[in-house]
PDB file of N, CA and C in Angstrom:
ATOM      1  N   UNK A   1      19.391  -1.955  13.569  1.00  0.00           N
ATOM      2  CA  UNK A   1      18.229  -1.973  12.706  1.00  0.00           C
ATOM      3  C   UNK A   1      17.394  -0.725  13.001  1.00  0.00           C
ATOM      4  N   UNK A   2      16.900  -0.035  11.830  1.00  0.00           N
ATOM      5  CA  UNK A   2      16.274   1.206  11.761  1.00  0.00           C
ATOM      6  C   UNK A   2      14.366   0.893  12.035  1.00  0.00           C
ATOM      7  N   UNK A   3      13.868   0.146  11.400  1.00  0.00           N
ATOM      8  CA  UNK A   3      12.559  -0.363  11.733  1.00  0.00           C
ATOM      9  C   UNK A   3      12.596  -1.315  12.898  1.00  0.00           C
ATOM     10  N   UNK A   4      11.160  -1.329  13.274  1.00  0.00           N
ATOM     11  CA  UNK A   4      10.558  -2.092  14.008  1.00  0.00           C
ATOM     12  C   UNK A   4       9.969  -3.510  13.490  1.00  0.00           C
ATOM     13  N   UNK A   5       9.817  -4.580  13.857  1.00  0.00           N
ATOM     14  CA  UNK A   5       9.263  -5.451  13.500  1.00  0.00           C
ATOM     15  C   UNK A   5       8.217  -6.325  14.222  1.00  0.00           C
ATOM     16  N   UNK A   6       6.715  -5.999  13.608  1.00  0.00           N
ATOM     17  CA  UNK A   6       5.160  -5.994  14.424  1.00  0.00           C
ATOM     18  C   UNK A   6       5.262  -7.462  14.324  1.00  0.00           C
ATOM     19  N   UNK A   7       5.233  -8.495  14.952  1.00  0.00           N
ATOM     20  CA  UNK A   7       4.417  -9.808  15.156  1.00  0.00           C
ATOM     21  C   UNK A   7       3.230 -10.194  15.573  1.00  0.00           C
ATOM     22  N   UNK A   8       2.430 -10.281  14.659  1.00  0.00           N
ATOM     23  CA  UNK A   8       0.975 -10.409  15.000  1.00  0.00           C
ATOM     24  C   UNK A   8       0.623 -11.733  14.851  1.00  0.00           C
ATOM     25  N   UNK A   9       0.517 -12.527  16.220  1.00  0.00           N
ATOM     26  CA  UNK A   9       0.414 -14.115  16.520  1.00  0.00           C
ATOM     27  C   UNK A   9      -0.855 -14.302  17.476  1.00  0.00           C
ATOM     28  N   UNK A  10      -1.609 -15.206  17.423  1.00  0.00           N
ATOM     29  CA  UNK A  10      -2.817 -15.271  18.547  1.00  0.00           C
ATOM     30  C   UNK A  10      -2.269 -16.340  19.571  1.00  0.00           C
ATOM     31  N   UNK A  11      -1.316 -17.127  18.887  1.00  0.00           N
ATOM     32  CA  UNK A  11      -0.983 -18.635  20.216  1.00  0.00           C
ATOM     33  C   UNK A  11       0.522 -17.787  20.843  1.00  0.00           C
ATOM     34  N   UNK A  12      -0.062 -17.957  22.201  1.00  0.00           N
ATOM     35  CA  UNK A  12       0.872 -16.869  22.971  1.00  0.00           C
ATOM     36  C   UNK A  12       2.251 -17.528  23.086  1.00  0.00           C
ATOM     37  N   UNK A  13       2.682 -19.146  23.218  1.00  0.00           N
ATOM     38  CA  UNK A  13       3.924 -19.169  23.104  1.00  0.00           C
ATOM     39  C   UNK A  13       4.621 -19.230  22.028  1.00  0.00           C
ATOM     40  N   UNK A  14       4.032 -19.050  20.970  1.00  0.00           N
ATOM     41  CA  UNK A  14       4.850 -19.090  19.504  1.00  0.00           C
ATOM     42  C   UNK A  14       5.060 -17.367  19.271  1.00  0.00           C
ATOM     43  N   UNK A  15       4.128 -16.905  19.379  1.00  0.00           N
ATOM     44  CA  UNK A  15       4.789 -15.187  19.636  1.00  0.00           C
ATOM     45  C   UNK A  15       6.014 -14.395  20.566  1.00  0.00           C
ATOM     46  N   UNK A  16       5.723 -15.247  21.748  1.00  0.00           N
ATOM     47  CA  UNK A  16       6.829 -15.079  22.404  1.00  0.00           C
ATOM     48  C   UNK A  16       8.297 -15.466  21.703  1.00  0.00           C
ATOM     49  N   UNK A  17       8.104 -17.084  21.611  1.00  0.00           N
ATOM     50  CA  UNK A  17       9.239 -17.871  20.536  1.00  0.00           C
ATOM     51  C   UNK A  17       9.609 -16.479  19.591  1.00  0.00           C
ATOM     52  N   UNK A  18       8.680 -16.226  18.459  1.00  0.00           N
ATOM     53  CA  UNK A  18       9.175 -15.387  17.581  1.00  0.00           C
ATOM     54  C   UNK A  18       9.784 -14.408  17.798  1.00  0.00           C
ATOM     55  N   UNK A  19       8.952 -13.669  19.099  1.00  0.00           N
ATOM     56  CA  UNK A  19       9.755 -12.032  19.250  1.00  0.00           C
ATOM     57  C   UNK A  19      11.756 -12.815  19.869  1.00  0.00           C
ATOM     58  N   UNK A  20      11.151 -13.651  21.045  1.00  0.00           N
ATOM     59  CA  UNK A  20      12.324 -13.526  21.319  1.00  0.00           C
ATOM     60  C   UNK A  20      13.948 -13.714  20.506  1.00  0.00           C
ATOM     61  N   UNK A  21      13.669 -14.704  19.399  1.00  0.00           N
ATOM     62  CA  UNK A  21      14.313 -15.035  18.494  1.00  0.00           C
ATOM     63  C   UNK A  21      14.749 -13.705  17.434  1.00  0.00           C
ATOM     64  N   UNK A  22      13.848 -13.446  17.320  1.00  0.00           N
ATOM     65  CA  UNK A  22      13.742 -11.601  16.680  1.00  0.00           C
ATOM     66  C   UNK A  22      14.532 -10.954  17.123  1.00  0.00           C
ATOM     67  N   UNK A  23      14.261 -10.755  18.821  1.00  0.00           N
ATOM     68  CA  UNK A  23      15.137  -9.861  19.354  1.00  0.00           C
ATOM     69  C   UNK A  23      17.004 -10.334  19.615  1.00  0.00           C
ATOM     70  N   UNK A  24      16.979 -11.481  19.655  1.00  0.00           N
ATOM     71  CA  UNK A  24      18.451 -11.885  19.819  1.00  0.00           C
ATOM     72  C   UNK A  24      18.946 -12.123  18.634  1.00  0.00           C
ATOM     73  N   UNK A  25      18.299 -11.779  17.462  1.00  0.00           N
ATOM     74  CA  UNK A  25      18.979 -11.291  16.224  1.00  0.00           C
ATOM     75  C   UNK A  25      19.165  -9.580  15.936  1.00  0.00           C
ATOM     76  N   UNK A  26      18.996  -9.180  17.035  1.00  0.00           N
ATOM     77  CA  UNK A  26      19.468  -7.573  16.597  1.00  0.00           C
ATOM     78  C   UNK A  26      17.540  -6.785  16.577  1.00  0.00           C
ATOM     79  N   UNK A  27      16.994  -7.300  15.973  1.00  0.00           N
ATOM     80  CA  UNK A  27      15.535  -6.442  15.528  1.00  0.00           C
ATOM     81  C   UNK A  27      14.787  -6.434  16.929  1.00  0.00           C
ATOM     82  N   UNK A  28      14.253  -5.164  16.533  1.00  0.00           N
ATOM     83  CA  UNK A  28      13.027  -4.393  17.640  1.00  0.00           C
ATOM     84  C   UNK A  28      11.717  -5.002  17.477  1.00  0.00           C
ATOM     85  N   UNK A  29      11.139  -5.123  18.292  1.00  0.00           N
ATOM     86  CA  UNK A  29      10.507  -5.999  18.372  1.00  0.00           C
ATOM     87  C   UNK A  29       8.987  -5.396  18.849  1.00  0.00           C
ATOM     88  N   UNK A  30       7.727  -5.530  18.354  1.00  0.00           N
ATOM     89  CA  UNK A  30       6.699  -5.383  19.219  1.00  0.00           C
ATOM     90  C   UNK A  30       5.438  -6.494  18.931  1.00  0.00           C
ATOM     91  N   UNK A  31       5.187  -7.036  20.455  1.00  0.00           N
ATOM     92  CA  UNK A  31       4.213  -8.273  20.013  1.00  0.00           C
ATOM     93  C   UNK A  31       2.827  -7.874  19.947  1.00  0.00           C
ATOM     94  N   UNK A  32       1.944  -8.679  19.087  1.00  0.00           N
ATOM     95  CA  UNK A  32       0.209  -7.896  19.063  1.00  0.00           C
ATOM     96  C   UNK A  32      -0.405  -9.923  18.886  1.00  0.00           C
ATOM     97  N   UNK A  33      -1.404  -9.535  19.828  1.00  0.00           N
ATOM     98  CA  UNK A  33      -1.938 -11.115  19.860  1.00  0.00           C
ATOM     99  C   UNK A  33      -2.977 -10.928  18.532  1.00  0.00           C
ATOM    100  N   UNK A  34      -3.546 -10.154  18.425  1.00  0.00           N
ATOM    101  CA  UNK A  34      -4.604 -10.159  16.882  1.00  0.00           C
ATOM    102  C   UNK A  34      -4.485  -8.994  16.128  1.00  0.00           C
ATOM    103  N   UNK A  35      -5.334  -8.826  15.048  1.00  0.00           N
ATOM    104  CA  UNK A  35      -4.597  -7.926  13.836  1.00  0.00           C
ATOM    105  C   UNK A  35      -5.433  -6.432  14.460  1.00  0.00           C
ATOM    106  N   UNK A  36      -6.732  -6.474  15.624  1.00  0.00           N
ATOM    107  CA  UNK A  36      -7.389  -5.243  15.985  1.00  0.00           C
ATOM    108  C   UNK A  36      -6.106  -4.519  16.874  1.00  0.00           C
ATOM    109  N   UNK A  37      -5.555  -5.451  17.868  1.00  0.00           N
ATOM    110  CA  UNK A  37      -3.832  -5.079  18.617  1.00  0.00           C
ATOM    111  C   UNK A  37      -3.161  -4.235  17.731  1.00  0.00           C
ATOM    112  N   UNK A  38      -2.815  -5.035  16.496  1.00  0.00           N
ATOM    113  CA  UNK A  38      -1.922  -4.328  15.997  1.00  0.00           C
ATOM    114  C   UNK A  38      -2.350  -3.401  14.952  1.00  0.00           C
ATOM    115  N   UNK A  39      -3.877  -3.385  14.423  1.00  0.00           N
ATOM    116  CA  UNK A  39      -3.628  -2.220  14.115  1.00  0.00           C
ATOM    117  C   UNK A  39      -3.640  -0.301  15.170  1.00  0.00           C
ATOM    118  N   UNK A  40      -4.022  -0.695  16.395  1.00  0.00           N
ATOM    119  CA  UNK A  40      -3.101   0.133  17.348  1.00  0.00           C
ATOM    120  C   UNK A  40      -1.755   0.067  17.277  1.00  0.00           C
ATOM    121  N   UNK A  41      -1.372  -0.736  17.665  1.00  0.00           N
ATOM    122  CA  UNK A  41       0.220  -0.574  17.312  1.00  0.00           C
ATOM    123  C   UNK A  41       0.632  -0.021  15.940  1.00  0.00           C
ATOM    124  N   UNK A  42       0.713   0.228  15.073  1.00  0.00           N
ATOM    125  CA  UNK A  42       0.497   0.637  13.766  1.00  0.00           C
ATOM    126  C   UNK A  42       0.486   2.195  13.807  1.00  0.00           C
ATOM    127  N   UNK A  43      -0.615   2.197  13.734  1.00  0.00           N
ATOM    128  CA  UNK A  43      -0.818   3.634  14.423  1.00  0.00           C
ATOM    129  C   UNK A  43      -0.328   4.573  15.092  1.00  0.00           C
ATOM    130  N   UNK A  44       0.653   4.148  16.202  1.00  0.00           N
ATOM    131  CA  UNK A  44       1.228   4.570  17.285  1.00  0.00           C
ATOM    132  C   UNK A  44       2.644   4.266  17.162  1.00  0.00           C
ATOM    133  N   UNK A  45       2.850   3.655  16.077  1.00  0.00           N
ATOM    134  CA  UNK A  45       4.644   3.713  16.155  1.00  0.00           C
ATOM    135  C   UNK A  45       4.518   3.827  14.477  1.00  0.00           C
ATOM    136  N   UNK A  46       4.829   4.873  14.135  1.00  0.00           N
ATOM    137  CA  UNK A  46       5.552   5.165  12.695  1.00  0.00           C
ATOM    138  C   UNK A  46       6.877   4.254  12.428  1.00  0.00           C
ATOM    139  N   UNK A  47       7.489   4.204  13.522  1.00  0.00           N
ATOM    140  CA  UNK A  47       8.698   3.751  13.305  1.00  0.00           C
ATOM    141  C   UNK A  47       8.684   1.699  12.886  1.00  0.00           C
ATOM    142  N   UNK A  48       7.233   1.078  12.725  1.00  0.00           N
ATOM    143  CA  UNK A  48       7.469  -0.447  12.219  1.00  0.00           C
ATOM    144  C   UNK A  48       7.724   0.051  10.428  1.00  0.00           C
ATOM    145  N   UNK A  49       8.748  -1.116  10.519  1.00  0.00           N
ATOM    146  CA  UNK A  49       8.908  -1.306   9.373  1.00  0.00           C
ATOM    147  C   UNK A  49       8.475  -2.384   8.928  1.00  0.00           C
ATOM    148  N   UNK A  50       8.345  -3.621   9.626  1.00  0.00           N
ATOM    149  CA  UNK A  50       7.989  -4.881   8.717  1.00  0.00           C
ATOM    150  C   UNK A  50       6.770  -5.339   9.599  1.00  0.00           C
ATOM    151  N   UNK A  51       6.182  -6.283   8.966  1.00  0.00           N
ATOM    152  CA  UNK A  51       4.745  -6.840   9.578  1.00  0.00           C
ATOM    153  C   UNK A  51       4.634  -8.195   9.307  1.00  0.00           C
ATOM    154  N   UNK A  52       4.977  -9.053  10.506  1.00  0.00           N
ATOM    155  CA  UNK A  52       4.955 -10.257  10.637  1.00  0.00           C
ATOM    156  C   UNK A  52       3.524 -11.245  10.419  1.00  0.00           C
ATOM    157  N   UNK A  53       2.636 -11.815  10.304  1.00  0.00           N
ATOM    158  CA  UNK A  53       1.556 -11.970  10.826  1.00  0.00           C
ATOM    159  C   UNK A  53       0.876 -13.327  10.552  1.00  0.00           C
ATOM    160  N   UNK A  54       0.322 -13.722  11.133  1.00  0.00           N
ATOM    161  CA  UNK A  54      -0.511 -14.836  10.910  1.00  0.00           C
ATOM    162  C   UNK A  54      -1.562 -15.059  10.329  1.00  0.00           C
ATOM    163  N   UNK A  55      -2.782 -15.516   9.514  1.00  0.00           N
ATOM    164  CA  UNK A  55      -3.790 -15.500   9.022  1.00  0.00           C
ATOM    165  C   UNK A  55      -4.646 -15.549   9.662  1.00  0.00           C
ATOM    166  N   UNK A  56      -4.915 -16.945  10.290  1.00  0.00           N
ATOM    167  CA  UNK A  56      -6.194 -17.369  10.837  1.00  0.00           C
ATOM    168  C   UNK A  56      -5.793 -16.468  12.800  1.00  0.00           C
ATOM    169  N   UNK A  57      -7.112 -15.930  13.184  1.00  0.00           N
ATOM    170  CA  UNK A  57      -6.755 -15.186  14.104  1.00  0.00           C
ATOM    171  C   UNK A  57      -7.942 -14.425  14.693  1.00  0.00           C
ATOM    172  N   UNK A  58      -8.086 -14.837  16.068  1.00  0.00           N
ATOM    173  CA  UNK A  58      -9.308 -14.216  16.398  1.00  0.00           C
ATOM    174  C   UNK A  58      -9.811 -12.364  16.396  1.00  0.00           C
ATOM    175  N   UNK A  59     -10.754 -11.971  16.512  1.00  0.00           N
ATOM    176  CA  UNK A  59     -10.845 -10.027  16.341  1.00  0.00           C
ATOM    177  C   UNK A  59     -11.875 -10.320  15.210  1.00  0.00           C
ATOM    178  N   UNK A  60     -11.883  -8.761  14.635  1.00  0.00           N
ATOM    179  CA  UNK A  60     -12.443  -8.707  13.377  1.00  0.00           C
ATOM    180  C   UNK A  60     -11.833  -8.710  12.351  1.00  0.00           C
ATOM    181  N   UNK A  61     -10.432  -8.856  11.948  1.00  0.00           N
ATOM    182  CA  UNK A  61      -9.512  -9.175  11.146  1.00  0.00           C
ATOM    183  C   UNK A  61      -9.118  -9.820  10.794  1.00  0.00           C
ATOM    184  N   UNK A  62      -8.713 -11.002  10.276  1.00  0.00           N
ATOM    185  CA  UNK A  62      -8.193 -11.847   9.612  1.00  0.00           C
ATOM    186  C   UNK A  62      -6.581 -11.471   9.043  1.00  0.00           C
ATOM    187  N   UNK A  63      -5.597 -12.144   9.459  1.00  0.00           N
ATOM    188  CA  UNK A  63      -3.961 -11.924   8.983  1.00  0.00           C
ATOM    189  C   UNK A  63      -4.097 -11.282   7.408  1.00  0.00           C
ATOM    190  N   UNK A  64      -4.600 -11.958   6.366  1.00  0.00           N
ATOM    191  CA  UNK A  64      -4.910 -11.695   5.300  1.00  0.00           C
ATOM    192  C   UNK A  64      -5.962 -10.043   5.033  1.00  0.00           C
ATOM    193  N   UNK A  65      -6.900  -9.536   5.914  1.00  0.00           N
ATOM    194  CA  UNK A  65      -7.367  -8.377   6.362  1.00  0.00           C
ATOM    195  C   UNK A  65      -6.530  -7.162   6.479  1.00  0.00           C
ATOM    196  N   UNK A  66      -5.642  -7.934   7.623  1.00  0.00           N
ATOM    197  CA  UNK A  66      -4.476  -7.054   8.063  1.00  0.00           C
ATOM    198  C   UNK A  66      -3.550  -6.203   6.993  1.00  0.00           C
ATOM    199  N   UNK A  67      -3.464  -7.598   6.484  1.00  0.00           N
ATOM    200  CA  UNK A  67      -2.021  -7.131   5.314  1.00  0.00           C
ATOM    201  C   UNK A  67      -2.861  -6.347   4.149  1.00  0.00           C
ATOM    202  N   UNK A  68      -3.647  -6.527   3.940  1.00  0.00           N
ATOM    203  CA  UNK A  68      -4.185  -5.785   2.788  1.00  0.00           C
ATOM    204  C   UNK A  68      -4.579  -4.391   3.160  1.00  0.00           C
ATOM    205  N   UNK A  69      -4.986  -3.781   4.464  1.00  0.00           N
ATOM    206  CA  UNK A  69      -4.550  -2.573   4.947  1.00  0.00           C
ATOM    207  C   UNK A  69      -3.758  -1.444   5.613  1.00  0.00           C
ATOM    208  N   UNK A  70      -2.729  -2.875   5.291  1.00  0.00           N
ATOM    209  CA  UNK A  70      -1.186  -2.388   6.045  1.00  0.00           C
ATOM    210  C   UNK A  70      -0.558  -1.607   4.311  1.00  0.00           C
ATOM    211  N   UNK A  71      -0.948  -2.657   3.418  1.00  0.00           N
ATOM    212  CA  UNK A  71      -0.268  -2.423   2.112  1.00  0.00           C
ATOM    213  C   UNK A  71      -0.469  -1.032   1.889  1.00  0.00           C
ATOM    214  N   UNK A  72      -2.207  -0.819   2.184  1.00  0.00           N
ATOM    215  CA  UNK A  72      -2.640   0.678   1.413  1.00  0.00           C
ATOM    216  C   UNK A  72      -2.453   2.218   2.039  1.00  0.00           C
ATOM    217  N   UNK A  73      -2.430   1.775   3.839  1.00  0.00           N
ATOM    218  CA  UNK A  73      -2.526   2.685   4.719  1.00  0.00           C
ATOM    219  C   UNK A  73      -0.774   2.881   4.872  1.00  0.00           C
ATOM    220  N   UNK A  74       0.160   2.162   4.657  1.00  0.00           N
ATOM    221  CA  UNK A  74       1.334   1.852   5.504  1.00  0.00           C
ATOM    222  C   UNK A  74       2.471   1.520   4.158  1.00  0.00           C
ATOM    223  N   UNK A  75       2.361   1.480   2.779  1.00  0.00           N
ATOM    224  CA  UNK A  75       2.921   0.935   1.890  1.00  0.00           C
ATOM    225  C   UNK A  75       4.322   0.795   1.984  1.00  0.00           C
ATOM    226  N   UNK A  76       4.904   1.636   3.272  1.00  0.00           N
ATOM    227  CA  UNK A  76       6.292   1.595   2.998  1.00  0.00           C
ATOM    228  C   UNK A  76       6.533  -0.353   4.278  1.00  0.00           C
ATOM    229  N   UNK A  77       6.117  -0.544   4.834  1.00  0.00           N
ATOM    230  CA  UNK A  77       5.794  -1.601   5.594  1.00  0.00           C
ATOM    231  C   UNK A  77       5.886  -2.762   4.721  1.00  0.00           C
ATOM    232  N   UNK A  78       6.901  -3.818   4.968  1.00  0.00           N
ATOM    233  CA  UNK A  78       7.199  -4.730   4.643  1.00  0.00           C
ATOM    234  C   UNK A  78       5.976  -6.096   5.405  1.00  0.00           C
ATOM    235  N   UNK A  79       5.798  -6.538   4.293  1.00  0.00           N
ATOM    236  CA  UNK A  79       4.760  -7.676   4.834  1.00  0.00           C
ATOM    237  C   UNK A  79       4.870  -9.125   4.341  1.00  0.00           C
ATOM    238  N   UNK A  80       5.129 -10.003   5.784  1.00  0.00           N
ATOM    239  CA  UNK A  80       5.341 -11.021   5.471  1.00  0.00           C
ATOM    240  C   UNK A  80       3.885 -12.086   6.346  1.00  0.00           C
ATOM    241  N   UNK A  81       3.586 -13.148   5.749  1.00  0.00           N
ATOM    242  CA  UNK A  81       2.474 -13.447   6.093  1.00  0.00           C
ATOM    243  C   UNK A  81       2.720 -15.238   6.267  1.00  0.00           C
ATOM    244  N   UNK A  82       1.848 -15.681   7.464  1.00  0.00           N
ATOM    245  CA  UNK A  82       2.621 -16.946   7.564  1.00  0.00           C
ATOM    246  C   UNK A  82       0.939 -17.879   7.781  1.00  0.00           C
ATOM    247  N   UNK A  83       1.031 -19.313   7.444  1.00  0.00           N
ATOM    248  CA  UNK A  83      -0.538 -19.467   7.584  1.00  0.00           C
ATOM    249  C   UNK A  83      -0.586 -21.440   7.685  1.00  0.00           C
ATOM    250  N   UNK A  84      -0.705 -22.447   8.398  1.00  0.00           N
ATOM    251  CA  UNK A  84      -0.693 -23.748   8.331  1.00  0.00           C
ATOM    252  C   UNK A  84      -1.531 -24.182   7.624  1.00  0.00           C
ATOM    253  N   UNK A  85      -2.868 -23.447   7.601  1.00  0.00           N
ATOM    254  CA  UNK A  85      -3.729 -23.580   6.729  1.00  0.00           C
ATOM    255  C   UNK A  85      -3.677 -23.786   5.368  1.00  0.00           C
ATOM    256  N   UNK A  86      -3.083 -22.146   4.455  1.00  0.00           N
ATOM    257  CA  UNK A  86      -3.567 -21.947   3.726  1.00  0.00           C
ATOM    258  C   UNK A  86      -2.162 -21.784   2.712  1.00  0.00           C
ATOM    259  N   UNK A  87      -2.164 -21.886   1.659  1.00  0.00           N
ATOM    260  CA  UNK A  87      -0.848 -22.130   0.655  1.00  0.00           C
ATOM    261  C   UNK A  87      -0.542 -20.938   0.474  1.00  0.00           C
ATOM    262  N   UNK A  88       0.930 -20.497  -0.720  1.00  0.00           N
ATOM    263  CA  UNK A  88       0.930 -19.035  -1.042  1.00  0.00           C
ATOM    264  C   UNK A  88      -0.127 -18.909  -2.397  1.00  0.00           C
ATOM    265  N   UNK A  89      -0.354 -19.818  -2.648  1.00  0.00           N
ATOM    266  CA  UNK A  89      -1.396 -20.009  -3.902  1.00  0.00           C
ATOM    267  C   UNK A  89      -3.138 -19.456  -3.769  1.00  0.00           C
ATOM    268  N   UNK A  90      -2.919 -19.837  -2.138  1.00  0.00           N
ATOM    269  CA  UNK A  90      -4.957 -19.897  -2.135  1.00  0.00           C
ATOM    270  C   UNK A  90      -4.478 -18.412  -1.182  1.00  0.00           C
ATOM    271  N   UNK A  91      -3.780 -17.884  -0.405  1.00  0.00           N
ATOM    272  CA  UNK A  91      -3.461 -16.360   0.276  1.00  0.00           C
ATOM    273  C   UNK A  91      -3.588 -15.883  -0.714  1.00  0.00           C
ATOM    274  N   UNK A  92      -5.021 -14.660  -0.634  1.00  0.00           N
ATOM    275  CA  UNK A  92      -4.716 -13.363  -1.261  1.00  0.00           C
ATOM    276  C   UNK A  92      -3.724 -12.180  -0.822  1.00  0.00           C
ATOM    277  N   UNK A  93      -2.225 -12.324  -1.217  1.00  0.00           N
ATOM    278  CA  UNK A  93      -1.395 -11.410  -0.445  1.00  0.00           C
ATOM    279  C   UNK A  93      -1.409 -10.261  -1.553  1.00  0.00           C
ATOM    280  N   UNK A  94      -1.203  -8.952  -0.698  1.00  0.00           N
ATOM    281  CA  UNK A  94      -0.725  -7.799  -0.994  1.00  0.00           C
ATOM    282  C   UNK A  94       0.582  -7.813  -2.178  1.00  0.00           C
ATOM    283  N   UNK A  95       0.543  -7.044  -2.981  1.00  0.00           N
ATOM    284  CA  UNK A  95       1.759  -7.177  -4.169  1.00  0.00           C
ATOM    285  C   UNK A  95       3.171  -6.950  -3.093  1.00  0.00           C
ATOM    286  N   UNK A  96       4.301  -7.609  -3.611  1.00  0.00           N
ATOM    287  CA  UNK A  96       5.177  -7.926  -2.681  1.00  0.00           C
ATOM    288  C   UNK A  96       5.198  -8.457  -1.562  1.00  0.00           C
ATOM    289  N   UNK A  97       4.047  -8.644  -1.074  1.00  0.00           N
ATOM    290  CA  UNK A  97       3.801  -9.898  -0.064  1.00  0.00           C
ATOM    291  C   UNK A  97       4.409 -10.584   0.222  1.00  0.00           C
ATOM    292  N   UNK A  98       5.266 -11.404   1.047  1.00  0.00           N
ATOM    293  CA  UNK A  98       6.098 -12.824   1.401  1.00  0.00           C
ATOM    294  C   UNK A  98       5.131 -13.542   2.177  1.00  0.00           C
ATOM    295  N   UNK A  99       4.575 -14.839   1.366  1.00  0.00           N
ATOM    296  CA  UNK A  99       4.403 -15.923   2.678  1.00  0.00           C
ATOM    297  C   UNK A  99       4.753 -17.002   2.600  1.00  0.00           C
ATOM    298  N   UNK A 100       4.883 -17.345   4.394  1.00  0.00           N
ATOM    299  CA  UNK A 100       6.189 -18.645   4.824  1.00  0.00           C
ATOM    300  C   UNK A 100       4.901 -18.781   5.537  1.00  0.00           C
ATOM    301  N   UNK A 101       4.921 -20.415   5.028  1.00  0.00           N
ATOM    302  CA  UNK A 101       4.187 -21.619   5.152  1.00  0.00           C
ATOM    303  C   UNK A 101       4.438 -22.106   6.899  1.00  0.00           C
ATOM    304  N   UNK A 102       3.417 -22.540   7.719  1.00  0.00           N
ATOM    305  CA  UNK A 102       4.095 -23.471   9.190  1.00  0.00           C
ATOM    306  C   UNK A 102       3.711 -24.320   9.020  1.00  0.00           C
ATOM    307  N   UNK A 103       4.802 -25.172   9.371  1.00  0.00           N
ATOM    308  CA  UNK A 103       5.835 -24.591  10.292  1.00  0.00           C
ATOM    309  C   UNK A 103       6.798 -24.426   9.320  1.00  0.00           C
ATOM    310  N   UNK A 104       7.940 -23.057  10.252  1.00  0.00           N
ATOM    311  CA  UNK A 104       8.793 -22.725   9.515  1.00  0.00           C
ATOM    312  C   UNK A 104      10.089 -22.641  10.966  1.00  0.00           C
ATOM    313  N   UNK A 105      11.383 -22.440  10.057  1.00  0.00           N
ATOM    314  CA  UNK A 105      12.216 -22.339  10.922  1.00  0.00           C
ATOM    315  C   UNK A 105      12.374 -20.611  11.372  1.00  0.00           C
ATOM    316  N   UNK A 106      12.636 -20.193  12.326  1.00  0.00           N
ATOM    317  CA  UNK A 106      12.564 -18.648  12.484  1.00  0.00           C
ATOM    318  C   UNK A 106      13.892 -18.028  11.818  1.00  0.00           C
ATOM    319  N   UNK A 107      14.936 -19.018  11.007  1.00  0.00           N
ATOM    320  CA  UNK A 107      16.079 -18.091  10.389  1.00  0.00           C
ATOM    321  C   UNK A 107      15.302 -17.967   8.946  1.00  0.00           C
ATOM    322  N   UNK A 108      14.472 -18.977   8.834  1.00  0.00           N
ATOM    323  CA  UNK A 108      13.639 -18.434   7.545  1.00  0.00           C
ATOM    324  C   UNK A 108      13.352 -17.291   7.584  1.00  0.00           C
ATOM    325  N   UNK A 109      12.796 -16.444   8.509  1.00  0.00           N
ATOM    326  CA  UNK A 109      11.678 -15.562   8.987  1.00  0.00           C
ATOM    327  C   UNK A 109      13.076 -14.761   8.618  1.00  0.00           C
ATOM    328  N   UNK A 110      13.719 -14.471   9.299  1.00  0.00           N
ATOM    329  CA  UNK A 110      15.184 -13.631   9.329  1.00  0.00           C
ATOM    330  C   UNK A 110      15.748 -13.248   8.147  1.00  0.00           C
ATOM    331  N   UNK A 111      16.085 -14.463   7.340  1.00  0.00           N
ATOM    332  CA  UNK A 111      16.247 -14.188   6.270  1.00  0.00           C
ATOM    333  C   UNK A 111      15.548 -13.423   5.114  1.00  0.00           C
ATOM    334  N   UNK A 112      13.840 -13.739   5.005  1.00  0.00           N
ATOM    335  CA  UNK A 112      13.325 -13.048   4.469  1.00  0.00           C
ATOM    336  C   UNK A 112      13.050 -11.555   4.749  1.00  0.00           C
ATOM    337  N   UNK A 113      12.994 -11.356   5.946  1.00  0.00           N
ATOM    338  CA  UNK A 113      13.452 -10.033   6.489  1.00  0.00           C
ATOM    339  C   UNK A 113      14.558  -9.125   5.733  1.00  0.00           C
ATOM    340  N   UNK A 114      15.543 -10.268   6.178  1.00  0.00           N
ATOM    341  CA  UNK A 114      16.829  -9.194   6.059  1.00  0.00           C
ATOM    342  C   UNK A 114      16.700  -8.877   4.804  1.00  0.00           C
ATOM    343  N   UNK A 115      16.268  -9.923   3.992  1.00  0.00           N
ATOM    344  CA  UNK A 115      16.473  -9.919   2.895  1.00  0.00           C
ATOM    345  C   UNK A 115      15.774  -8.730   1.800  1.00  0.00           C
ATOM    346  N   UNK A 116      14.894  -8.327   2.259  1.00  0.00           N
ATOM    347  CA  UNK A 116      13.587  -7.320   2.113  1.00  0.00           C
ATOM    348  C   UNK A 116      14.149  -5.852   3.117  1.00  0.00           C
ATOM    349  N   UNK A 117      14.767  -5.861   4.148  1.00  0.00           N
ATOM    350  CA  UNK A 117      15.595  -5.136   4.378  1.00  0.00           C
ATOM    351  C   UNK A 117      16.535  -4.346   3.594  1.00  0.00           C
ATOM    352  N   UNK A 118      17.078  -5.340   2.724  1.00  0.00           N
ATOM    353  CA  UNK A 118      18.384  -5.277   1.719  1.00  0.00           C
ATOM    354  C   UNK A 118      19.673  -5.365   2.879  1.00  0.00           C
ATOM    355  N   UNK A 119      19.523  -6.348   3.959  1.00  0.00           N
ATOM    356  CA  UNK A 119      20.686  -6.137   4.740  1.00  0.00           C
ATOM    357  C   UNK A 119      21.155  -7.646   4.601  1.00  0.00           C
TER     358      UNK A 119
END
């Protein structure tokens, strides 16, 4: 895999869960506990390609925040958005946006990836 893939999670063992699952599917992996994390990370690696993320989330950002300045600053960045809260109906996502509802299974996550990948 040519990109990176940012997971931006605030509950530390479900991020872990994710990356690690991530990573024993082949993808690179970098974890960010809130969306201020990752937008450093962002910044500092040209090389993410996709953007995992959560909504509700402590910082000054909000998952939904995130993605809407990942879209404008980062457009080539694949964004997928995940939320227990909130439906894909009431998420204001970014055009091409993906969001997976939790709980979800992580080959979901994979799939929509790859799939947005084109792999």
């Amino acid at each position: 895999m040519t990109s990176k893939v940012l997971v931006v999670e605030d509950e530390p063992l479900l991020l872990m869960n994710i990356a690690d699952e991530l990573v024993e599917e082949g993808f690179d992996v970098i974890e960010s506990p809130n969306a201020d994390h990752a937008m450093v990370q962002l910044a500092s690696n040209p090389e993410i390609g996709v953007l995992f993320t959560d909504v509700d989330m402590p910082g000054s950002l909000d998952g939904l925040a995130l993605s809407s300045i990942v879209h404008k600053r980062w457009p080539h960045v694949i964004i997928i958005v995940t939320s227990g809260k909130l439906s894909a109906e009431k998420a204001q996502l970014p055009p091409d946006a993906i969001f997976i509802a939790k709980p979800y299974a992580v080959t979901e996550l994979i799939c929509a990836i790859n799939a947005q990948l084109g792999e």
